[in-house]
Protein backbone atom coordinates (compact mmCIF):
# COMPACT_ATOMS: atom_id res chain seq x y z
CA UNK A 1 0.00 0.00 0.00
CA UNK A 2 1.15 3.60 -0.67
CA UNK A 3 1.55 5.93 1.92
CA UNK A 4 -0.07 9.52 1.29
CA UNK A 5 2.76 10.94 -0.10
CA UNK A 6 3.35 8.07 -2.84
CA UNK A 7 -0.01 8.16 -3.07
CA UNK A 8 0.30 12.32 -4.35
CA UNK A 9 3.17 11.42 -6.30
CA UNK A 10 1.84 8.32 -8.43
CA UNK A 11 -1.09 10.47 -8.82
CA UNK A 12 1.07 13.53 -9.88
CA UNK A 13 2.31 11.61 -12.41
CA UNK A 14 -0.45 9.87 -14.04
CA UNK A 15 -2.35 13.31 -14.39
CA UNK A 16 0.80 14.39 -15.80
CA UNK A 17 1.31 11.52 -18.49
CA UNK A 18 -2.47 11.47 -19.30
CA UNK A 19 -2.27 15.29 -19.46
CA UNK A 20 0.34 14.70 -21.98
CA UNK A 21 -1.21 11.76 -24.22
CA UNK A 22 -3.93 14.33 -24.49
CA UNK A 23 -1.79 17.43 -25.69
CA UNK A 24 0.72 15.90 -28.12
CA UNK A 25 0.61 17.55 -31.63
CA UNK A 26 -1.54 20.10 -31.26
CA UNK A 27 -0.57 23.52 -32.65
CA UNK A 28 -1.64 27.12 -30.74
CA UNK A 29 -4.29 27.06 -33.09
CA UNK A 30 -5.90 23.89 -32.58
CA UNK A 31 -5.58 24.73 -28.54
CA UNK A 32 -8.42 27.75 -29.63
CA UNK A 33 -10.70 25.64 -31.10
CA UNK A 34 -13.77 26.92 -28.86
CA UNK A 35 -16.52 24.23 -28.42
CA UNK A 36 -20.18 25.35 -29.76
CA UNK A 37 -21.47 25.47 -25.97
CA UNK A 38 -20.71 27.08 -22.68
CA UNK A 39 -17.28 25.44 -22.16
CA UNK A 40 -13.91 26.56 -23.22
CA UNK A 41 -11.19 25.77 -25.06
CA UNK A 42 -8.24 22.99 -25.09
CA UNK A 43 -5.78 25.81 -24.17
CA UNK A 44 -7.78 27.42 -21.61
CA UNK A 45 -8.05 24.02 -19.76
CA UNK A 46 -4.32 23.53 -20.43
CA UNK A 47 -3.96 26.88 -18.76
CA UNK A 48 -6.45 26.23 -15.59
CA UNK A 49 -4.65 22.72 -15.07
CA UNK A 50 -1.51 25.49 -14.78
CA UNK A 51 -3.75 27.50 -11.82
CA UNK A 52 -3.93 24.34 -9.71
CA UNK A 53 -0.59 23.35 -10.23
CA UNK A 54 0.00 26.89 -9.03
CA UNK A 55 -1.88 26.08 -5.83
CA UNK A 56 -0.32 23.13 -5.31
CA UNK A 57 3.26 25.11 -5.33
CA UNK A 58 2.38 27.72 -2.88
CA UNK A 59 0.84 25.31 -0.53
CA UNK A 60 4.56 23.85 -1.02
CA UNK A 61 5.85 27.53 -0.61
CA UNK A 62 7.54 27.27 -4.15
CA UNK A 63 7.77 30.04 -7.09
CA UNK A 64 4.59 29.56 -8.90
CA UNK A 65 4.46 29.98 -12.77
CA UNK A 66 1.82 31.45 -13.79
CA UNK A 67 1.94 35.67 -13.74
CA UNK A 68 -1.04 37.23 -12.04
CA UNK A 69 -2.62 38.28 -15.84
CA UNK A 70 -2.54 34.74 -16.86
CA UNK A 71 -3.75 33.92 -13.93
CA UNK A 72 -6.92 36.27 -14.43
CA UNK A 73 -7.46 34.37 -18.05
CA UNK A 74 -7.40 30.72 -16.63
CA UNK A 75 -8.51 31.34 -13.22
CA UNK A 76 -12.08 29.90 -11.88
CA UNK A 77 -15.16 31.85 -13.88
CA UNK A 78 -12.86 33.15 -16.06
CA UNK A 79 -14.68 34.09 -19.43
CA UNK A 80 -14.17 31.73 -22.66
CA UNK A 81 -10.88 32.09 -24.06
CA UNK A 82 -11.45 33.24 -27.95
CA UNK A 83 -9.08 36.47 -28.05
CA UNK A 84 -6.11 34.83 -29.49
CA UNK A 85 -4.28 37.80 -28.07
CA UNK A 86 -5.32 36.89 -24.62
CA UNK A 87 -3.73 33.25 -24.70
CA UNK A 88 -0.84 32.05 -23.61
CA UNK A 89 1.27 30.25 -26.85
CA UNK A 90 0.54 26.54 -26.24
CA UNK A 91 3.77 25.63 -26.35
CA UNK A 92 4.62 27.61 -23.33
CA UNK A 93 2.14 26.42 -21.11
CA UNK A 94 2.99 23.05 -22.03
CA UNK A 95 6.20 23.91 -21.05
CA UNK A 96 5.12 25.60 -17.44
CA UNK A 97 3.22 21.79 -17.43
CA UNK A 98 6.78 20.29 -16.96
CA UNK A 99 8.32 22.89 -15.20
CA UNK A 100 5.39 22.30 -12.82
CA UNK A 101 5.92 18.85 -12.51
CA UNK A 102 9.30 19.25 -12.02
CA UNK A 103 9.09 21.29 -8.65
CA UNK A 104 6.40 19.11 -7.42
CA UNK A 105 7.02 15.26 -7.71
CA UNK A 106 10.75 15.54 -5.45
CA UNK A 107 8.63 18.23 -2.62
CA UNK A 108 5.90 15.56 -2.48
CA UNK A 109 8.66 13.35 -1.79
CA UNK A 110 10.53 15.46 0.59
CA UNK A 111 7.02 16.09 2.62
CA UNK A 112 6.82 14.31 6.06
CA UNK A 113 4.18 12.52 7.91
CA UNK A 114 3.56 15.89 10.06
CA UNK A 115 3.75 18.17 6.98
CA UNK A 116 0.81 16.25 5.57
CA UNK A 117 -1.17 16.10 8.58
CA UNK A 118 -0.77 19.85 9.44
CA UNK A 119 -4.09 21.93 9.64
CA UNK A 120 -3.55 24.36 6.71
CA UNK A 121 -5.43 27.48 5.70
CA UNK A 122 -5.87 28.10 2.24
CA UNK A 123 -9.09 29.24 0.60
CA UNK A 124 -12.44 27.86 2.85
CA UNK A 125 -12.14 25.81 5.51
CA UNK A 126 -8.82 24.55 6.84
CA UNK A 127 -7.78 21.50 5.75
CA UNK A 128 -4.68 19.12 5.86
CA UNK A 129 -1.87 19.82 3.54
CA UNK A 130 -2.88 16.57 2.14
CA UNK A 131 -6.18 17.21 1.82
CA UNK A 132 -5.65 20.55 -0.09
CA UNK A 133 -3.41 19.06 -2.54
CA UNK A 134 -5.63 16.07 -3.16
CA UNK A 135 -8.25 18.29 -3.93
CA UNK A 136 -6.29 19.87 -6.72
CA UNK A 137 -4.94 16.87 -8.04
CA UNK A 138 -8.71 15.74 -8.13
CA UNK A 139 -9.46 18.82 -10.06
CA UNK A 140 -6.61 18.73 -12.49
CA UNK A 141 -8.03 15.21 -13.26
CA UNK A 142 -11.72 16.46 -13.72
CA UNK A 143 -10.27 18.62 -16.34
CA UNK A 144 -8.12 16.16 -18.26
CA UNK A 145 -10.88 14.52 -18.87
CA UNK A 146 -12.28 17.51 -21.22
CA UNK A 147 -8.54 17.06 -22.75
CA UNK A 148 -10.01 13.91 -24.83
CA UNK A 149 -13.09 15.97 -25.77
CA UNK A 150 -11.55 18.77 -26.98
CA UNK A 151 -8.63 17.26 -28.02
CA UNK A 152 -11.09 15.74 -31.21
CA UNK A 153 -12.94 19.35 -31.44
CA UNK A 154 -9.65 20.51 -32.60
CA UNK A 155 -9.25 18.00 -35.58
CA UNK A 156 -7.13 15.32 -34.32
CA UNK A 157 -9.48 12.00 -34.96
CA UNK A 158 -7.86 9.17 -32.70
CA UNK A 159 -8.57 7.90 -28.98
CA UNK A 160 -6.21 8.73 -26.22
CA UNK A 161 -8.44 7.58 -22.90
C-alpha cells in the first residue's frame, strides 16, 4: 500500500502523463478551437490545469508559474478564451506543465508525515496539507478529462483515454 505521499506522487504523475497523451501535436491554433457550448477551449483548460498546479506550489511555498494576468485568463469563472491575443502560446504552457511537474514530484517526496497532517489554511475551511493538494490533483483530473473531448474538437481523430 502507498503511503499519502506516494499516493500524491503516483497520482502527480499519471495526471501528468495522461495530461500529456492528451496534448501531443496540437498547434496554438488547434488549442483555440472553442466548443459550440458554454465550455472553453483545449488551451484554456491547459492553462487552468496550470492555476492548480500553481496552488499546489504555494501550498509547497515554491515560485509559482503562472503571472497574475494569466492567472486572471485561466482562473475559476474566467470568461471563454477566444481572443487569441489573450492566450498564452501553447507551447509555453505546455512547457510551465513540466516545469510544474518538475518542482512538485521531489517536494511531495521530501514532505513528512507531520507536513501532511498539518491543519492548513488556504481558501475555505482549513484543511490538511494533504487534503488541499488532493483536492487539486482531483481537479486537475476532472479537467483532463475535457482534454479527450476537446482534443477531437480541434481536428485530431484518434482515442487517447
Amino acid at each position: 500500500m502507498l503511503n499519502p505521499k506516494e499516493t500524491l506522487l503516483s497520482t502527480l504523475k499519471r495526471n501528468n502523463s495522461t495530461t500529456h497523451d492528451e496534448i501531443k501535436d496540437i498547434t496554438h491554433a488547434e488549442s483555440l478551437t472553442q466548443p459550440p457550448y458554454n465550455v472553453n477551449c483545449l488551451n484554456w483548460v491547459l492553462g487552468h490545469i496550470l492555476t492548480s498546479r500553481d496552488s499546489c506550489l504555494r501550498l509547497l511555498h515554491l515560485p509559482t508559474l503562472l503571472s497574475d494576468a494569466e492567472r486572471q485568463v485561466y482562473g475559476h469563472g474566467s470568461v471563454p478564451l477566444t481572443d487569441p491575443q489573450t492566450a498564452v502560446d501553447f507551447d509555453a504552457l505546455v512547457e510551465k506543465l513540466d516545469c510544474s511537474f518538475e518542482q512538485l514530484a521531489p517536494a511531495l517526496l521530501a514532505l513528512s508525515a507531520e507536513a501532511l497532517e498539518a491543519d492548513t489554511a488556504f481558501f475555505g475551511p482549513n484543511r490538511s496539507l494533504f487534503d488541499w493538494l488532493a483536492f487539486f490533483q482531483w481537479h486537475e483530473a476532472y479537467h483532463i478529462g475535457q482534454l479527450d473531448l476537446l482534443r477531437q474538437m480541434s481536428g485530431k481523430n484518434d482515442k487517447i483515454i
